[in-house]
Protein backbone atom coordinates (compact mmCIF):
# COMPACT_ATOMS: atom_id res chain seq x y z
CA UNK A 1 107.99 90.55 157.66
CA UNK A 2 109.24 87.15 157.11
CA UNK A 3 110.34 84.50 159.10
CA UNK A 4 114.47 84.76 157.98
CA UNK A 5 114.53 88.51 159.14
CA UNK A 6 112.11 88.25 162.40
CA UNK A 7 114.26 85.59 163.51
CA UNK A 8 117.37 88.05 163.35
CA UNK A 9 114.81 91.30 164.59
CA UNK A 10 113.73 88.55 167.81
CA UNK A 11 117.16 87.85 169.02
CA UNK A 12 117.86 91.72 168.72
CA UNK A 13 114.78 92.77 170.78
CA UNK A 14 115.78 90.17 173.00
CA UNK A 15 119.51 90.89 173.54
CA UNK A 16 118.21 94.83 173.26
CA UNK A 17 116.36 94.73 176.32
CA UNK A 18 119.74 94.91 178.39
CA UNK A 19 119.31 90.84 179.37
CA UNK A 20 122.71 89.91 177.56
CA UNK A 21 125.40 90.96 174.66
CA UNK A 22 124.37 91.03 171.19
CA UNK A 23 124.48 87.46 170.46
CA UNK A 24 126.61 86.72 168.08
CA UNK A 25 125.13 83.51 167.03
CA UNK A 26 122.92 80.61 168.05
CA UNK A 27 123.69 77.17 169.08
CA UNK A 28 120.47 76.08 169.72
CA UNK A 29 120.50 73.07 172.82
CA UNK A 30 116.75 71.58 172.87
CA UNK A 31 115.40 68.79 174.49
CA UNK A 32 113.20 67.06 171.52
CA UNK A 33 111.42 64.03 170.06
CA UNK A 34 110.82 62.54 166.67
CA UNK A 35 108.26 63.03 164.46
CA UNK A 36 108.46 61.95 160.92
CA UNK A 37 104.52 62.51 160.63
CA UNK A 38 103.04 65.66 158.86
CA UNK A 39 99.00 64.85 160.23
CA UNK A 40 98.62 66.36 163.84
CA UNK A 41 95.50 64.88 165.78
CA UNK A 42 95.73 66.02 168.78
CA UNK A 43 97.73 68.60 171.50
CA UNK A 44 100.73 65.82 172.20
CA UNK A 45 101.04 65.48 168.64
CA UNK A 46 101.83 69.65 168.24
CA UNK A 47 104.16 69.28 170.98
CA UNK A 48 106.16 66.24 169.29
CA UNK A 49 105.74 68.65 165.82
CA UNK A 50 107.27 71.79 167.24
CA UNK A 51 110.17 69.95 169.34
CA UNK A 52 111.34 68.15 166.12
CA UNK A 53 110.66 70.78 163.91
CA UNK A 54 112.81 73.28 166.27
CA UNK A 55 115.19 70.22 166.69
CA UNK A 56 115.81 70.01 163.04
CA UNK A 57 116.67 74.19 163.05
CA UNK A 58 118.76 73.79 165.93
CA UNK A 59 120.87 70.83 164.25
CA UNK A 60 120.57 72.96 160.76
CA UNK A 61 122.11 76.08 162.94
CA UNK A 62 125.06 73.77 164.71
CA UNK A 63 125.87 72.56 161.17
CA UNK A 64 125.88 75.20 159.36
CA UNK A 65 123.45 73.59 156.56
CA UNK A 66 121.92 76.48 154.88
CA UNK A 67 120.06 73.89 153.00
CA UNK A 68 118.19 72.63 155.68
CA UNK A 69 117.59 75.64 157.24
CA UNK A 70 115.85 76.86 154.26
CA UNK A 71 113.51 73.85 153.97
CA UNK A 72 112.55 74.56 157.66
CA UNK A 73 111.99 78.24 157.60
CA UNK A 74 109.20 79.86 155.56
CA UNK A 75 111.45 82.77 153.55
CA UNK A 76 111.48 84.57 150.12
CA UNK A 77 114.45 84.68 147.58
CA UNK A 78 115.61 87.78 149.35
CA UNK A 79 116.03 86.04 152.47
CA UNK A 80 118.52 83.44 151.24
CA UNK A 81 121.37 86.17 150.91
CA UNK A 82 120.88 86.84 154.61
CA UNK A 83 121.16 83.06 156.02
CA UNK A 84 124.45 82.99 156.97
CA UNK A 85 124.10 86.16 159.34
CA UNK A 86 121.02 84.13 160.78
CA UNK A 87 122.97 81.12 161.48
CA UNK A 88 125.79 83.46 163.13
CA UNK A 89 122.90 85.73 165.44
CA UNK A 90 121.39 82.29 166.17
CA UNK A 91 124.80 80.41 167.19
CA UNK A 92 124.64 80.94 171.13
CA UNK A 93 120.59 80.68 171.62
CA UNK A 94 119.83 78.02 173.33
CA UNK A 95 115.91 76.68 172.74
CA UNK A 96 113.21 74.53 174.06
CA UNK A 97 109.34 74.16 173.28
CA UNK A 98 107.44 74.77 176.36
CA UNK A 99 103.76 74.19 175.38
CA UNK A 100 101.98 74.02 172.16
CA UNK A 101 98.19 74.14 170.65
CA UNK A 102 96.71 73.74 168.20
CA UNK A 103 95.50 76.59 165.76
CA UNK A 104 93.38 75.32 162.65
CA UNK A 105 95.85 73.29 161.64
CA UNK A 106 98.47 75.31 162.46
CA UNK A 107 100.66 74.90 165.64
CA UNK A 108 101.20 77.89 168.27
CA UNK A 109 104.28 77.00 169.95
CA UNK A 110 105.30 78.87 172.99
CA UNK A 111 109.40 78.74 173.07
CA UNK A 112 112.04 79.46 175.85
CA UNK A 113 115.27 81.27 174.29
CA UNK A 114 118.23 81.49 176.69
CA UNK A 115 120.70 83.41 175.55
CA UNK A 116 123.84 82.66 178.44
CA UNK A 117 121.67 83.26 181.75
CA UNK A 118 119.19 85.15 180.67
CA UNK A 119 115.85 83.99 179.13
CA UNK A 120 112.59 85.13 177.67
CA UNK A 121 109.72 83.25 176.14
CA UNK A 122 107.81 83.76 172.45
CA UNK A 123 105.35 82.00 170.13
CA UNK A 124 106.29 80.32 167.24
CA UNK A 125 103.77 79.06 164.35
CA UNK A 126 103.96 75.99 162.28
CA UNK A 127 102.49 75.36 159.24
CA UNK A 128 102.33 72.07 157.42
CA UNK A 129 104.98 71.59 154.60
CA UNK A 130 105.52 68.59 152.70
CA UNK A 131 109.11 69.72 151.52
CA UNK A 132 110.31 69.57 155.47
CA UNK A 133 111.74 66.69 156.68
CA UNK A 134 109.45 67.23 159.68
CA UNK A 135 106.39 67.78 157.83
CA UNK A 136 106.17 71.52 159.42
CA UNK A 137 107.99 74.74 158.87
CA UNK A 138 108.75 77.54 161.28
CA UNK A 139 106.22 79.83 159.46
CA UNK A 140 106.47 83.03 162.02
CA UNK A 141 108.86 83.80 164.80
CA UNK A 142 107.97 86.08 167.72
CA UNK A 143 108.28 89.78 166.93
CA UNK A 144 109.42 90.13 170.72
CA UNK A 145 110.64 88.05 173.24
CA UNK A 146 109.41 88.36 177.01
CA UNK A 147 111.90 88.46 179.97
CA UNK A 148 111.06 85.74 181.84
CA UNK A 149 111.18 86.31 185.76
CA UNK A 150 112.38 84.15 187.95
CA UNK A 151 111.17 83.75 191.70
CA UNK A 152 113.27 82.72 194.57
CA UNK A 153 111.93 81.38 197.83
CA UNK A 154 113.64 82.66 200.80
CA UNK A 155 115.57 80.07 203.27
CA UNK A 156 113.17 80.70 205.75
CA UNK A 157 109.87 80.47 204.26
CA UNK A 158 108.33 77.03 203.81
CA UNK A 159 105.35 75.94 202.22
CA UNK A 160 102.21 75.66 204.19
CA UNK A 161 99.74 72.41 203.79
CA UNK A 162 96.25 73.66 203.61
CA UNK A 163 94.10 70.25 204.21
CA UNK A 164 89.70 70.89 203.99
CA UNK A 165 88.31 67.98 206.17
């Protein structure tokens, strides 16, 4: 399947789960660097990669600039019809690269979509692409997204300090 329509089919599993409403859209918020470089050395490098890459889709998204969009997804001729329906399913996901590593010289990015309260976690590729403004395209989304669970300490229970003398 391609990137345009697993995008769509990941926000559906996600929102299908029962963790939120269909989402109509996806405003991506991300926390993210710059990088203008397309040669990745090391594991820092990835991460700078995949936050601007997924910076650059998340502005593409809030501007509605199919253009862009297109030069930062991998996607067929087929795909292009569908873009606007990916910008609207993508319009209230928010996203943020949590880790990254490096895969041949591909980039395995493990994302955090929130989609109002509730989030879930997937792995994104990136593949090198000299017609990006980033250097990388989003080459494969996550065919599901994982509930993430969150634990909550109870008021009375405190943290014990184990010290070895």
């Amino acid at each position: 399947m391609q990137s345009l329509i697993l995008l769509v089919l990941s926000i559906g599993v996600f929102v299908g789960n029962g963790m939120s409403q269909p989402a109509p859209a996806a405003d991506f918020v991300l926390e993210a660097g710059e990088l203008l470089n397309d040669r990745v050395g090391d594991s820092l490098e990835a991460g700078e990669a995949a936050r601007s890459t997924v910076k650059a889709l998340v502005d593409a998204i809030k501007s509605e600039d199919v253009n862009l969009l297109l030069r930062l997804i991998d996607h067929t001729e087929d795909d292009k019809e569908h873009v606007v329906e990916i910008i609207d399913a993508w319009r209230n996901v928010k996203i943020t690269v949590q880790s990254t590593k490096l895969s041949d010289e591909n980039i395995i990015a493990v994302v955090m979509f929130v989609i109002r309260n509730e989030k879930g976690t997937g792995k994104i590729t990136l593949v090198k692409n000299i017609d990006s403004p980033t250097g990388w395209i989003i080459a494969q989304f996550p065919d599901k997204i994982s509930p993430v669970k969150i634990r909550k300490m109870m008021t009375g229970n405190k943290m014990i300090n184990n010290t070895i003398n």
